[in-house]
PDB file of N, CA and C in Angstrom:
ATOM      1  N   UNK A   1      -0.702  -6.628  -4.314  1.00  0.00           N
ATOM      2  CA  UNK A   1       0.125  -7.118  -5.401  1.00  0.00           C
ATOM      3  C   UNK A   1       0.699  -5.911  -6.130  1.00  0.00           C
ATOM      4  N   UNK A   2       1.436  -6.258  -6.255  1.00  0.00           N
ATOM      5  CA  UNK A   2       2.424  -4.709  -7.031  1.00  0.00           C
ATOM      6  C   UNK A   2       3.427  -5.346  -8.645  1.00  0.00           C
ATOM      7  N   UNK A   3       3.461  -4.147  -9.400  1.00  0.00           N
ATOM      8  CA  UNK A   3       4.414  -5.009 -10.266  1.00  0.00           C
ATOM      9  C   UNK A   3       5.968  -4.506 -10.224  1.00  0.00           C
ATOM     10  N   UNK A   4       6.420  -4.812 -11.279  1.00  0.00           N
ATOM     11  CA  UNK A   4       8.020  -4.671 -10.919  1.00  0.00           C
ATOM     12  C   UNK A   4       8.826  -3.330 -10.765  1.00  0.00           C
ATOM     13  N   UNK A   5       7.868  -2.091 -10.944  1.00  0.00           N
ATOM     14  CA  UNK A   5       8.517  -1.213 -10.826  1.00  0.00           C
ATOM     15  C   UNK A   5       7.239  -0.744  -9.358  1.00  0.00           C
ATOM     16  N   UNK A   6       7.029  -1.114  -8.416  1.00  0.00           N
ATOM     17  CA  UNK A   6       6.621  -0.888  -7.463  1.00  0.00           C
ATOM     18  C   UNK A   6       5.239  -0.368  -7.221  1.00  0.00           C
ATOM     19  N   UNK A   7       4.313  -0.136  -8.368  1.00  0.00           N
ATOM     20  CA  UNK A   7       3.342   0.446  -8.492  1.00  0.00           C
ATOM     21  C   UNK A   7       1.971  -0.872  -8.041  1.00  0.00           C
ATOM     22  N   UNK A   8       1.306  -0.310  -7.408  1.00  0.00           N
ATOM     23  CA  UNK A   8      -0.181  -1.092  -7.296  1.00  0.00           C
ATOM     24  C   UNK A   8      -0.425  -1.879  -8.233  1.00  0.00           C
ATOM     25  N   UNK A   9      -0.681  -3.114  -8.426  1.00  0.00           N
ATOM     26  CA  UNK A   9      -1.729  -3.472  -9.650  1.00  0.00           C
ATOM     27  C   UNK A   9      -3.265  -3.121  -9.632  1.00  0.00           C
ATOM     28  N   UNK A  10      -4.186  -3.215  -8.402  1.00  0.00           N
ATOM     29  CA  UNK A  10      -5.299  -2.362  -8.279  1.00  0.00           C
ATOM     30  C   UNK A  10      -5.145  -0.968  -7.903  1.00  0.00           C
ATOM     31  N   UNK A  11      -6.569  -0.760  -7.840  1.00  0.00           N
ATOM     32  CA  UNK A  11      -6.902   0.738  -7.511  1.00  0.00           C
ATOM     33  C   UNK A  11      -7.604   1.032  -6.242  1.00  0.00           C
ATOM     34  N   UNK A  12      -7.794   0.042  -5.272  1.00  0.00           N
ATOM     35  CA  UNK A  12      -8.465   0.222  -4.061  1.00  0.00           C
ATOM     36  C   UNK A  12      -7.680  -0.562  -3.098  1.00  0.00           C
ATOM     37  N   UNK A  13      -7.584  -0.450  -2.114  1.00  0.00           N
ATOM     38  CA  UNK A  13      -7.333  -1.326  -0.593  1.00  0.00           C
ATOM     39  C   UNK A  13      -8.327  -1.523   0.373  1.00  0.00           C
ATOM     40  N   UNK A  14      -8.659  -2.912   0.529  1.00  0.00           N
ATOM     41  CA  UNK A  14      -9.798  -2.669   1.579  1.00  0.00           C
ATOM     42  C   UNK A  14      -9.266  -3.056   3.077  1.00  0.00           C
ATOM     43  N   UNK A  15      -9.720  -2.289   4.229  1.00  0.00           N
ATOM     44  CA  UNK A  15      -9.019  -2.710   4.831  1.00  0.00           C
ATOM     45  C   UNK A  15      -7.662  -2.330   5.737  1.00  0.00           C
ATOM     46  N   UNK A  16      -7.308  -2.191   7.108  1.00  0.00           N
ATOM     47  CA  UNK A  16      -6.109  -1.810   7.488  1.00  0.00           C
ATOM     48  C   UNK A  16      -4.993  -2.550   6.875  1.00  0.00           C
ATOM     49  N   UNK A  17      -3.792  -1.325   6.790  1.00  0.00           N
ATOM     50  CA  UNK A  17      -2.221  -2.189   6.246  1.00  0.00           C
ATOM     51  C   UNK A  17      -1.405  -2.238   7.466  1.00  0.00           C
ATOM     52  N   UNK A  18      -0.443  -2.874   8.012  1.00  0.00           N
ATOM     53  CA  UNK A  18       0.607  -2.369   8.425  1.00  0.00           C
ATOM     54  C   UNK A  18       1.615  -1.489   8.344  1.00  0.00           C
ATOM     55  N   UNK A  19       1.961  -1.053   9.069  1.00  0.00           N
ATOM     56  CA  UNK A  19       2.792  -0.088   8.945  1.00  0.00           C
ATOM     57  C   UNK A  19       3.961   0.094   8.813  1.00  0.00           C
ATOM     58  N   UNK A  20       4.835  -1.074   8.637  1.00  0.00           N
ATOM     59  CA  UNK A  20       5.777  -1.023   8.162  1.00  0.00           C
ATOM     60  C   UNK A  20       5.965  -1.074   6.551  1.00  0.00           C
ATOM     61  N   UNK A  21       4.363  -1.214   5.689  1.00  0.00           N
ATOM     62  CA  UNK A  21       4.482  -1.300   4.359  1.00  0.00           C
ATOM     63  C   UNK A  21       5.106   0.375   4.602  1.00  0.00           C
ATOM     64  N   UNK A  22       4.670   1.700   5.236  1.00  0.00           N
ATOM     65  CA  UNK A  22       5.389   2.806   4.623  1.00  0.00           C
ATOM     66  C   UNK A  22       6.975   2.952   5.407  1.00  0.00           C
ATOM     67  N   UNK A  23       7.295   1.953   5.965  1.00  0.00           N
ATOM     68  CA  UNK A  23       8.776   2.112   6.493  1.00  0.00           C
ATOM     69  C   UNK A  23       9.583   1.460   5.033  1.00  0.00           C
ATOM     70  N   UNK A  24       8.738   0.509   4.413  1.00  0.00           N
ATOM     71  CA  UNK A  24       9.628  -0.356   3.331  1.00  0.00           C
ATOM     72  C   UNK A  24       9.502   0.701   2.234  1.00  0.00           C
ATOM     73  N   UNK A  25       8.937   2.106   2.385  1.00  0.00           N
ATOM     74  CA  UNK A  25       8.767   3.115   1.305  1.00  0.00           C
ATOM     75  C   UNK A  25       7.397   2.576  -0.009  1.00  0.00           C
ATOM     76  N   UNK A  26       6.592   1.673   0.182  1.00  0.00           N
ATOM     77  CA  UNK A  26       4.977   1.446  -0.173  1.00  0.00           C
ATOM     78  C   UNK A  26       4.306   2.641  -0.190  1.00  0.00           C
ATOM     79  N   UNK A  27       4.678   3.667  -0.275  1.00  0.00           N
ATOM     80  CA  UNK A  27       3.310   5.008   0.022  1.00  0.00           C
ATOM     81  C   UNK A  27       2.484   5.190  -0.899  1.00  0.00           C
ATOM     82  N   UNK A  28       2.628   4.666  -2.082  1.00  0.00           N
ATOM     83  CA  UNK A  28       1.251   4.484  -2.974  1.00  0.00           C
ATOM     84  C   UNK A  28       0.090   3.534  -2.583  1.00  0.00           C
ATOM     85  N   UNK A  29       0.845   2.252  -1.990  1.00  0.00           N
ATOM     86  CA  UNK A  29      -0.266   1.519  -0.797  1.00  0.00           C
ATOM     87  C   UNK A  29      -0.578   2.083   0.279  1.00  0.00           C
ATOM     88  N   UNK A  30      -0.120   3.099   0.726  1.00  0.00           N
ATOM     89  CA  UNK A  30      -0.498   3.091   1.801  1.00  0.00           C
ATOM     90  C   UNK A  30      -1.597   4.266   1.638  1.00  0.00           C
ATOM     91  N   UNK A  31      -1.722   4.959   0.665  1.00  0.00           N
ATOM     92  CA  UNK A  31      -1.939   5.870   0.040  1.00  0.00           C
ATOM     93  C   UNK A  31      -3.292   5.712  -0.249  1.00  0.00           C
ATOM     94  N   UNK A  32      -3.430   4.583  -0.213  1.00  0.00           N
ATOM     95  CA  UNK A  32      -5.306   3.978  -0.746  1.00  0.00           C
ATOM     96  C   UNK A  32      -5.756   3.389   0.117  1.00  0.00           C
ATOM     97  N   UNK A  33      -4.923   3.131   0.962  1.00  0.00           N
ATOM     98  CA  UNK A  33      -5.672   2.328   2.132  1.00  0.00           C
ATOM     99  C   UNK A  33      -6.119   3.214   3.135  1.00  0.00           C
ATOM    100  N   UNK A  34      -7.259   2.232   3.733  1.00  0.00           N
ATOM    101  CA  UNK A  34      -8.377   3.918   4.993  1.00  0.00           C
ATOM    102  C   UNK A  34      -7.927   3.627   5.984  1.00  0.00           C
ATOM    103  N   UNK A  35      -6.870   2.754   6.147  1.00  0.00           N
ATOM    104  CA  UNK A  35      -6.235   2.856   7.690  1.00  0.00           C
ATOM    105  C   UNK A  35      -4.908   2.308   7.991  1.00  0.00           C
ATOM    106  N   UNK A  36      -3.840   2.871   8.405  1.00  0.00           N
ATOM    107  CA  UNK A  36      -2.451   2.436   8.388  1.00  0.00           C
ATOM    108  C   UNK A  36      -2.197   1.939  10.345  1.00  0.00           C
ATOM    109  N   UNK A  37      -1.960   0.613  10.400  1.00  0.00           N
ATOM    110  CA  UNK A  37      -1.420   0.004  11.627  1.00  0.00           C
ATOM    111  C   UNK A  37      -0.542  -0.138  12.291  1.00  0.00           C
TER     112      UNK A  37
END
């Protein structure tokens, strides 16, 4: 969940993301997460 200026609302990710969250430019999510897919 993110708010309107693109920032995390938490502070952890559990869990693999996909990898197109850092193609959509997400790198603060992707950033916390321990594994990118």
């Amino acid at each position: 969940i993110i708010d309107q200026k693109g920032n995390p609302k938490g502070t952890r990710v559990f869990g693999a993301i996909a990898e197109e969250l850092r193609e959509l430019n997400f790198t603060k999510i992707v950033s916390l997460a321990p594994e990118v897919l």
